[in-house]
N, C-alpha and C. Protein backbone atom coordinates (compact mmCIF):
# COMPACT_ATOMS: atom_id res chain seq x y z
N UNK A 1 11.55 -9.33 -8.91
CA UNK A 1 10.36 -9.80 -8.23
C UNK A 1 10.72 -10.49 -6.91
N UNK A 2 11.79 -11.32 -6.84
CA UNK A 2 12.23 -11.85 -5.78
C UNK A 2 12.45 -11.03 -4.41
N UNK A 3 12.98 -9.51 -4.41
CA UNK A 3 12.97 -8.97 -3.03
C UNK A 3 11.70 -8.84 -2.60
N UNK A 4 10.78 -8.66 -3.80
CA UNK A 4 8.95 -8.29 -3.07
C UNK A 4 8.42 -9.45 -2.29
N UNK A 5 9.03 -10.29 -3.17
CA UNK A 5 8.13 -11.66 -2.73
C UNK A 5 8.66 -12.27 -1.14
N UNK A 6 10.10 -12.17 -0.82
CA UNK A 6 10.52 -12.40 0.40
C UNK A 6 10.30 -11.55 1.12
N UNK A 7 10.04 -10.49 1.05
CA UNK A 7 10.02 -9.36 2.00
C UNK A 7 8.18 -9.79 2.28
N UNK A 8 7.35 -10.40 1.60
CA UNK A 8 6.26 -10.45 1.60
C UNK A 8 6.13 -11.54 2.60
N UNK A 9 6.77 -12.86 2.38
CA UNK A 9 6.84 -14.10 3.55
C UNK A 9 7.34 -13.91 4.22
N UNK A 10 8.78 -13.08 4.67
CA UNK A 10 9.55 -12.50 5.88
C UNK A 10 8.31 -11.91 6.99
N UNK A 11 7.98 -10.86 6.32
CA UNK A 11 6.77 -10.00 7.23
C UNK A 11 5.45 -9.98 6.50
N UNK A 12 4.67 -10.29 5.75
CA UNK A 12 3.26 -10.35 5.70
C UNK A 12 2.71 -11.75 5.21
N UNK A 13 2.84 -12.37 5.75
CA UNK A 13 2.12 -13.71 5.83
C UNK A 13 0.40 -13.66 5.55
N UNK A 14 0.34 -13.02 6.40
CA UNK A 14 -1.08 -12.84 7.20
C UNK A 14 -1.97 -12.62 5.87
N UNK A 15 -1.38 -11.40 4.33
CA UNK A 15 -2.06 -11.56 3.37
C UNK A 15 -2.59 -12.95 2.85
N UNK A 16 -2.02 -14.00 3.12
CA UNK A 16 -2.69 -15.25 2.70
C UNK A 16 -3.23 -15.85 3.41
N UNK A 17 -3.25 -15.94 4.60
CA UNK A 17 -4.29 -16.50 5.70
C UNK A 17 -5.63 -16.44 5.00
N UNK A 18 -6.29 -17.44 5.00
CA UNK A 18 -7.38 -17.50 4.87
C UNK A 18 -8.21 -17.29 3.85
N UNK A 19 -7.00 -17.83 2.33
CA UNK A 19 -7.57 -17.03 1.02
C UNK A 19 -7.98 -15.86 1.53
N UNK A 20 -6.85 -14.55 1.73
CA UNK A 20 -7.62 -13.62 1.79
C UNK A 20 -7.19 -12.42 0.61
N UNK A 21 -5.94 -12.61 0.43
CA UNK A 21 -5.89 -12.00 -0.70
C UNK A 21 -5.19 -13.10 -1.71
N UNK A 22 -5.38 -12.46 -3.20
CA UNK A 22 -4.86 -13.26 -4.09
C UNK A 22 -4.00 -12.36 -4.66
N UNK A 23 -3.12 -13.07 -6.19
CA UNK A 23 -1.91 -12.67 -7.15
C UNK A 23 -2.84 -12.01 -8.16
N UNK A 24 -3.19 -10.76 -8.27
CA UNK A 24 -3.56 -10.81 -9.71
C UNK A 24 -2.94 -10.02 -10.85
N UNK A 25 -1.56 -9.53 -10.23
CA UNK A 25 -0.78 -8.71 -11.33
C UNK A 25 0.23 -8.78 -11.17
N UNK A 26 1.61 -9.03 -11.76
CA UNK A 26 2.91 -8.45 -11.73
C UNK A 26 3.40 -8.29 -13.23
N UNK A 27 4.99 -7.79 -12.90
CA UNK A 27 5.53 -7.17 -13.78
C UNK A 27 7.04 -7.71 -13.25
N UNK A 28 7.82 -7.67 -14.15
CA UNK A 28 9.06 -7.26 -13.91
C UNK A 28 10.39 -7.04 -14.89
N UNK A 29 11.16 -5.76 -14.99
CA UNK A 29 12.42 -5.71 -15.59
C UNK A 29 13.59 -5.81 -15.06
N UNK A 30 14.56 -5.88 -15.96
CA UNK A 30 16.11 -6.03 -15.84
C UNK A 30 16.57 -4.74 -15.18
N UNK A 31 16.24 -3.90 -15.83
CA UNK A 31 16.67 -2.13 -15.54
C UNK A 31 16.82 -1.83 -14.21
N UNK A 32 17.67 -1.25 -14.17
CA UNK A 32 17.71 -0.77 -12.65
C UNK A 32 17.80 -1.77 -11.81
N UNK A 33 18.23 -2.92 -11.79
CA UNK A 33 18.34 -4.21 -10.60
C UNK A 33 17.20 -4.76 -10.68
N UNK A 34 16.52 -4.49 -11.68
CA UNK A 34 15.34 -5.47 -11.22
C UNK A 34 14.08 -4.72 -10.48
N UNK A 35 13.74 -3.49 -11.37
CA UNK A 35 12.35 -3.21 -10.86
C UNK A 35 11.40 -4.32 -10.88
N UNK A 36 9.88 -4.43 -10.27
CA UNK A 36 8.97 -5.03 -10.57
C UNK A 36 8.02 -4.70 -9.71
N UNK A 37 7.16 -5.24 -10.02
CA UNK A 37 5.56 -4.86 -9.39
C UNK A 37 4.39 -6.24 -9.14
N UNK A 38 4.21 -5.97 -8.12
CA UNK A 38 3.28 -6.81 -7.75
C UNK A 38 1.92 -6.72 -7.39
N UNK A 39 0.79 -7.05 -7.67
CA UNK A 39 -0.32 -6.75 -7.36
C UNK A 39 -1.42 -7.63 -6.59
N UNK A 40 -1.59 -7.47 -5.32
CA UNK A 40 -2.57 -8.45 -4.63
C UNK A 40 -4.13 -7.71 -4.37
N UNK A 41 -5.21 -8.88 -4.19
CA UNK A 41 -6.38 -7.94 -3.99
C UNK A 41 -7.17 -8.77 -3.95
N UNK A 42 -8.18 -8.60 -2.33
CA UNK A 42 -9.11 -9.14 -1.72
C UNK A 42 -10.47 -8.16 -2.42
N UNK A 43 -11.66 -8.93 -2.20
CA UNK A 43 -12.60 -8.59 -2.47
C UNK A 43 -13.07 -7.01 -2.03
N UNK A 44 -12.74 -6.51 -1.27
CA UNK A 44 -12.34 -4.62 -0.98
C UNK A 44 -11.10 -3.79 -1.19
N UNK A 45 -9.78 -4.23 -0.98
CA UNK A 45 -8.65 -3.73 -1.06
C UNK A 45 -7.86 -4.81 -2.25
N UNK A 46 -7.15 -3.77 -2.78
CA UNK A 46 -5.89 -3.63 -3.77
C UNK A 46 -4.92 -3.44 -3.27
N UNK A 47 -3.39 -4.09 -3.20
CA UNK A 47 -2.20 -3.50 -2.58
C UNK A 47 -1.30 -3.84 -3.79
N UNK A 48 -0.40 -2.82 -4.42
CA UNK A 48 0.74 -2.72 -5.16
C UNK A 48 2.02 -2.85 -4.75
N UNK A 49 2.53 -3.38 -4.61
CA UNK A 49 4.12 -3.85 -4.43
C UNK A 49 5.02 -3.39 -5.25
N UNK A 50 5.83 -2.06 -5.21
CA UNK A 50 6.82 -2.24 -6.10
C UNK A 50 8.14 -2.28 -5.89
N UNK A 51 9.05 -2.54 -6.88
CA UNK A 51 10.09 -2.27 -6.37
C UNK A 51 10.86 -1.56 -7.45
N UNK A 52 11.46 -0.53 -7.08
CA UNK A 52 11.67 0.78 -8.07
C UNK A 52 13.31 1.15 -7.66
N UNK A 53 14.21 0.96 -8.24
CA UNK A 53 15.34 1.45 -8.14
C UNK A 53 16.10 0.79 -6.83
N UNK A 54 15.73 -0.36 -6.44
CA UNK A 54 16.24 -0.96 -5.42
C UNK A 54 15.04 -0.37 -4.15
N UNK A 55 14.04 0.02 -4.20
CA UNK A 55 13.69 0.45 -3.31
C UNK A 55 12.01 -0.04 -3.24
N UNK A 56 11.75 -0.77 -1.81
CA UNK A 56 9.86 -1.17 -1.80
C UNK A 56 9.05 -0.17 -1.55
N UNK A 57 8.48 -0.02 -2.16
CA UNK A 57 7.35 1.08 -2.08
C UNK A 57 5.77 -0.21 -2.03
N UNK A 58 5.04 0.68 -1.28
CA UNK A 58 3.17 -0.49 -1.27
C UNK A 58 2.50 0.71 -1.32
N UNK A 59 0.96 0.38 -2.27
CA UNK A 59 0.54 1.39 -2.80
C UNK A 59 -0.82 0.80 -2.58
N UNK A 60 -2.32 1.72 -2.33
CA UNK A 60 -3.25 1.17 -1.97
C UNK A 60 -4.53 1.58 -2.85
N UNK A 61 -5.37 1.01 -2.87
CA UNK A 61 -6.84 1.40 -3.98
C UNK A 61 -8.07 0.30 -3.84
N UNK A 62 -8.92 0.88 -3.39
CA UNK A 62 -10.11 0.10 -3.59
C UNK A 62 -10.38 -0.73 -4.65
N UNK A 63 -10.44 -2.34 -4.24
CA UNK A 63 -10.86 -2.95 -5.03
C UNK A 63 -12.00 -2.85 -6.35
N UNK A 64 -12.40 -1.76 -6.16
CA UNK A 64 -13.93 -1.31 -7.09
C UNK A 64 -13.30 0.07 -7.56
N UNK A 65 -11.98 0.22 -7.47
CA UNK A 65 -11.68 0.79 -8.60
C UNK A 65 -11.19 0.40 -9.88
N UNK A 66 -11.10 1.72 -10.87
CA UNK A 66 -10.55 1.01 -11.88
C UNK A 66 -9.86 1.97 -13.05
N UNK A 67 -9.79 3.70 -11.91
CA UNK A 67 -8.47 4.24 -12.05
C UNK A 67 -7.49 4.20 -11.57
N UNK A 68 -6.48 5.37 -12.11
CA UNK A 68 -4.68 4.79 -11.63
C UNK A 68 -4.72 6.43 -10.65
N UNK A 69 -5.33 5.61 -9.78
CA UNK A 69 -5.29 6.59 -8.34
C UNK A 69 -5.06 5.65 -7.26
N UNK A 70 -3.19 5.74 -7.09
CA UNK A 70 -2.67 4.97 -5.63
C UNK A 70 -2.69 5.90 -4.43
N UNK A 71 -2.49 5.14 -3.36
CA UNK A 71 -2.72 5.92 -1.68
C UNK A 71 -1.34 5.12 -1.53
N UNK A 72 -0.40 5.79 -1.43
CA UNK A 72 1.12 5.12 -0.92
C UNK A 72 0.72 4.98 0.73
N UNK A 73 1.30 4.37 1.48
CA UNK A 73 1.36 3.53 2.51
C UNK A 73 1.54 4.59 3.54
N UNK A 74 2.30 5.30 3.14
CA UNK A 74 2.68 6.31 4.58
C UNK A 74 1.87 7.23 4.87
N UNK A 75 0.57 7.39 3.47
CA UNK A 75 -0.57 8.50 3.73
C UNK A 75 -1.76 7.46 4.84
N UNK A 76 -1.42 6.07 4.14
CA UNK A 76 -2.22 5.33 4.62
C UNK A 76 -2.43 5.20 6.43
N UNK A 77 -1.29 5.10 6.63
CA UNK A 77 -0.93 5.03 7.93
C UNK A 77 -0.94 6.42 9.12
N UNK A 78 -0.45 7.29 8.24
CA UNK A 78 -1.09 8.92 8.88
C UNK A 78 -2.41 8.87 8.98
N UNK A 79 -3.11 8.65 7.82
CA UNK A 79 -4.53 8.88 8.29
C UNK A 79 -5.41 7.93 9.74
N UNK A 80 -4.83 6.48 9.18
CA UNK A 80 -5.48 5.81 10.77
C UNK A 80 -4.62 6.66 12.20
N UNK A 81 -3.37 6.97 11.87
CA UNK A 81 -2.33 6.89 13.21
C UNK A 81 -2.62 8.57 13.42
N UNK A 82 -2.55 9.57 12.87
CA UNK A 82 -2.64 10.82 12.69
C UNK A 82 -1.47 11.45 12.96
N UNK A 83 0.05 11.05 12.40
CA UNK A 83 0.82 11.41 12.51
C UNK A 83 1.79 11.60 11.18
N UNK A 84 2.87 12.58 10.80
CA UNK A 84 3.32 12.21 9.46
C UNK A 84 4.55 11.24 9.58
N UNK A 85 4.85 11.02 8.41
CA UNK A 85 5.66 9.27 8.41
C UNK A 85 7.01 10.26 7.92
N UNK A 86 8.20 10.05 8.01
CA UNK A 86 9.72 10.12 7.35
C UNK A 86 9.47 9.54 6.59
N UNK A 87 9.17 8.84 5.79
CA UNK A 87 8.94 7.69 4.54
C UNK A 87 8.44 6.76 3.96
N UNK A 88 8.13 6.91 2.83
CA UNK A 88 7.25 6.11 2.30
C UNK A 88 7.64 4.73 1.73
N UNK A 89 8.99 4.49 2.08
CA UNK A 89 9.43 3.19 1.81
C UNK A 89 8.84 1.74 2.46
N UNK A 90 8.56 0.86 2.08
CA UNK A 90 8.14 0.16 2.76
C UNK A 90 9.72 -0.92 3.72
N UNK A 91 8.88 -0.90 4.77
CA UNK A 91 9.89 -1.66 5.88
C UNK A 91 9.46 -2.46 6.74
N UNK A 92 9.72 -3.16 7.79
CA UNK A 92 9.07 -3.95 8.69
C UNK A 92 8.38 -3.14 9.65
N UNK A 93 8.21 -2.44 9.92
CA UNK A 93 6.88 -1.08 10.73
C UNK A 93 6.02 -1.00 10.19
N UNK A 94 5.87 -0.66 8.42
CA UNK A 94 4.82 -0.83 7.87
C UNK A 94 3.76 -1.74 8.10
N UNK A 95 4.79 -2.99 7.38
CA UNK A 95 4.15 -4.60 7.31
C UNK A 95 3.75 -4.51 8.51
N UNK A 96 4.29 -4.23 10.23
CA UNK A 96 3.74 -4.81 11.14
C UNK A 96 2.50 -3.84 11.01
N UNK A 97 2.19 -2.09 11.09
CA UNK A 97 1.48 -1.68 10.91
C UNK A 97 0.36 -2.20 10.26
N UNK A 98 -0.02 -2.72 9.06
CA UNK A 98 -0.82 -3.50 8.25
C UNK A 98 -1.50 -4.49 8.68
N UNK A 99 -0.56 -5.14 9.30
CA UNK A 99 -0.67 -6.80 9.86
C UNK A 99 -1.75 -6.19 11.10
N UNK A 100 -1.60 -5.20 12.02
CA UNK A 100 -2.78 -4.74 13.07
C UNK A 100 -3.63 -3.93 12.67
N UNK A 101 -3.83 -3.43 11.50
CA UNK A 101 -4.49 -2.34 11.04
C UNK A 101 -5.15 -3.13 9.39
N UNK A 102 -5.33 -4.37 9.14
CA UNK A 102 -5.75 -4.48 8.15
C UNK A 102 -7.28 -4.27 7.79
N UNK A 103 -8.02 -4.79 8.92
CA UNK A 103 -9.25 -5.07 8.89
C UNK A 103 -10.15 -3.22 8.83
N UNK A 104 -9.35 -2.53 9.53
CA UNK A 104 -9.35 -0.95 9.58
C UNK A 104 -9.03 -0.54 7.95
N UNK A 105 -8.36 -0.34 7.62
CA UNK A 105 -7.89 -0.24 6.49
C UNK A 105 -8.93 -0.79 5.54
N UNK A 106 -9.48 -2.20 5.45
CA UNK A 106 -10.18 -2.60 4.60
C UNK A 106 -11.53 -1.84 4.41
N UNK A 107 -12.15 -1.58 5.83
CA UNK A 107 -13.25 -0.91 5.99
C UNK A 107 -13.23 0.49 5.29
N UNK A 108 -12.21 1.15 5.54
CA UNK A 108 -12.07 2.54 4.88
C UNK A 108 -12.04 2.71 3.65
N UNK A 109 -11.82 1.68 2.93
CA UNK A 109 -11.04 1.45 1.32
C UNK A 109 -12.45 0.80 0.87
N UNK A 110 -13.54 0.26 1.48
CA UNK A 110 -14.61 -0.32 1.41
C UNK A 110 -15.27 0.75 0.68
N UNK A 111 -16.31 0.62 -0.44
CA UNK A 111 -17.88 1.06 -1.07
C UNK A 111 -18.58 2.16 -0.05
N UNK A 112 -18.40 1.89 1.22
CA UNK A 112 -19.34 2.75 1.72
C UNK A 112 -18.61 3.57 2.35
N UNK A 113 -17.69 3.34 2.79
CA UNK A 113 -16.32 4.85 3.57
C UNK A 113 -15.52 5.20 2.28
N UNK A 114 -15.39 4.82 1.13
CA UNK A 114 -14.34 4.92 0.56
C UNK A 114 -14.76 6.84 -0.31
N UNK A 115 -15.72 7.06 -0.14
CA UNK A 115 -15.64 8.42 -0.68
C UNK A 115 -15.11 9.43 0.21
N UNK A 116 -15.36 9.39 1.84
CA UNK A 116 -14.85 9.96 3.42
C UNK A 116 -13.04 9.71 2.91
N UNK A 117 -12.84 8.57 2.80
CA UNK A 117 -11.62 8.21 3.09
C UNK A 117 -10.65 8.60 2.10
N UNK A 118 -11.34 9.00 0.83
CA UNK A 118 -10.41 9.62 -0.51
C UNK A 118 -10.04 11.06 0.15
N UNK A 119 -11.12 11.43 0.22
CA UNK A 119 -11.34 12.67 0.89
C UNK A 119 -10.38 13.22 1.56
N UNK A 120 -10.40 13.17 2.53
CA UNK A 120 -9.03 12.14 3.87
C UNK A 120 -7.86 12.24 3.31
N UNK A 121 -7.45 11.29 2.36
CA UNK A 121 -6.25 10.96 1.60
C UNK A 121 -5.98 12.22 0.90
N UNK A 122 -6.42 12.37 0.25
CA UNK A 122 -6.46 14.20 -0.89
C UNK A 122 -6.02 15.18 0.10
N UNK A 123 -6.74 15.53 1.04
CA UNK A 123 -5.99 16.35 2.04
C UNK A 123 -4.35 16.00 2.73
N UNK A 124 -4.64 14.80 2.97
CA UNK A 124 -3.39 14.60 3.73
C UNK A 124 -2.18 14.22 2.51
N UNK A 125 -2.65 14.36 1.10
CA UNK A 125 -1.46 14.22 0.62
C UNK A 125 -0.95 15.81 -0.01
N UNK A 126 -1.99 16.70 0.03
CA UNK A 126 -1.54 18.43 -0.09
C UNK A 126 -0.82 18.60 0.87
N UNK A 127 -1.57 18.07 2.55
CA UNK A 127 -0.16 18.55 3.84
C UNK A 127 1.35 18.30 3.80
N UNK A 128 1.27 17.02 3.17
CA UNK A 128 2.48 16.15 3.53
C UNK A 128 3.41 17.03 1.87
N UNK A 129 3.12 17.27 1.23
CA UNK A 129 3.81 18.07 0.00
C UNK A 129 3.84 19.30 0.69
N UNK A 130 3.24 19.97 1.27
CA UNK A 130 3.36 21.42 1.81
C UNK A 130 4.58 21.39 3.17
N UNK A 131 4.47 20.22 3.28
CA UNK A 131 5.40 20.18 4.79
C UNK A 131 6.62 19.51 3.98
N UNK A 132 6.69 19.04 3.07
CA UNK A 132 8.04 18.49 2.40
C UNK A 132 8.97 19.75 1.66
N UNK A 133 8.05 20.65 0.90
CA UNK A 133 8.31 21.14 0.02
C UNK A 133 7.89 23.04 0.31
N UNK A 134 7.29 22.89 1.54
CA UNK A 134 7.03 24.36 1.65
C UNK A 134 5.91 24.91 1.58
């Protein structure tokens, strides 16, 4: 849990500004160095934190959901930026990405765009497998 959490005060501060998001889930094992998972979420957006084999991954879902349907970060960011990402790891580009793009992001992930914006996501995650994989 400890790399999520520094990597979280290193570069995303800004999630706590202003009670804006809160803690409402984690996890964590021994296995593998110390997977774990973290879960924050403002009154529209959900963000997942994990850390999987030594590696951060951030994962996204409308707060008013309440299936296990994530938007990994790099679809997230293609869709506002319209470009494809090398990776879905999370890094300090992301976080800064986020940090200027939150309020964007929130709106899309929002009750009233969020059916446009699945939409959106579903496509751009067939491209990005077709362009990985053929």
């Amino acid at each position: 849990m400890n790399p999520i959490l520094a990597f979280i005060d290193a570069h995303m501060d800004y999630l706590w500004e202003g009670d804006r998001y809160s803690v409402v889930g984690s996890q964590s094992r021994s296995s593998n160095g110390g997977d774990a998972l973290l879960v924050v979420e403002s009154p529209t957006l959900r963000l997942r934190f994990v850390r999987d084999r030594g590696q951060l991954l951030l994962d996204f879902q409308p707060a008013a959901e309440h299936r296990d349907e994530w938007w990994s970060v790099d679809l997230v960011r293609r869709l506002l930026l319209g470009r494809p990402e090398p990776s879905a790891v999370l890094d300090e580009s992301y976080a800064a990405f986020l940090g200027e793009h939150l309020t964007e992001v929130e709106a899309r992930f929002g009750a009233e765009r969020w059916p446009a914006t699945r939409d959106e996501l579903k496509k751009l995650k067939v491209r990005r497998s077709k362009e990985m994989w053929g």
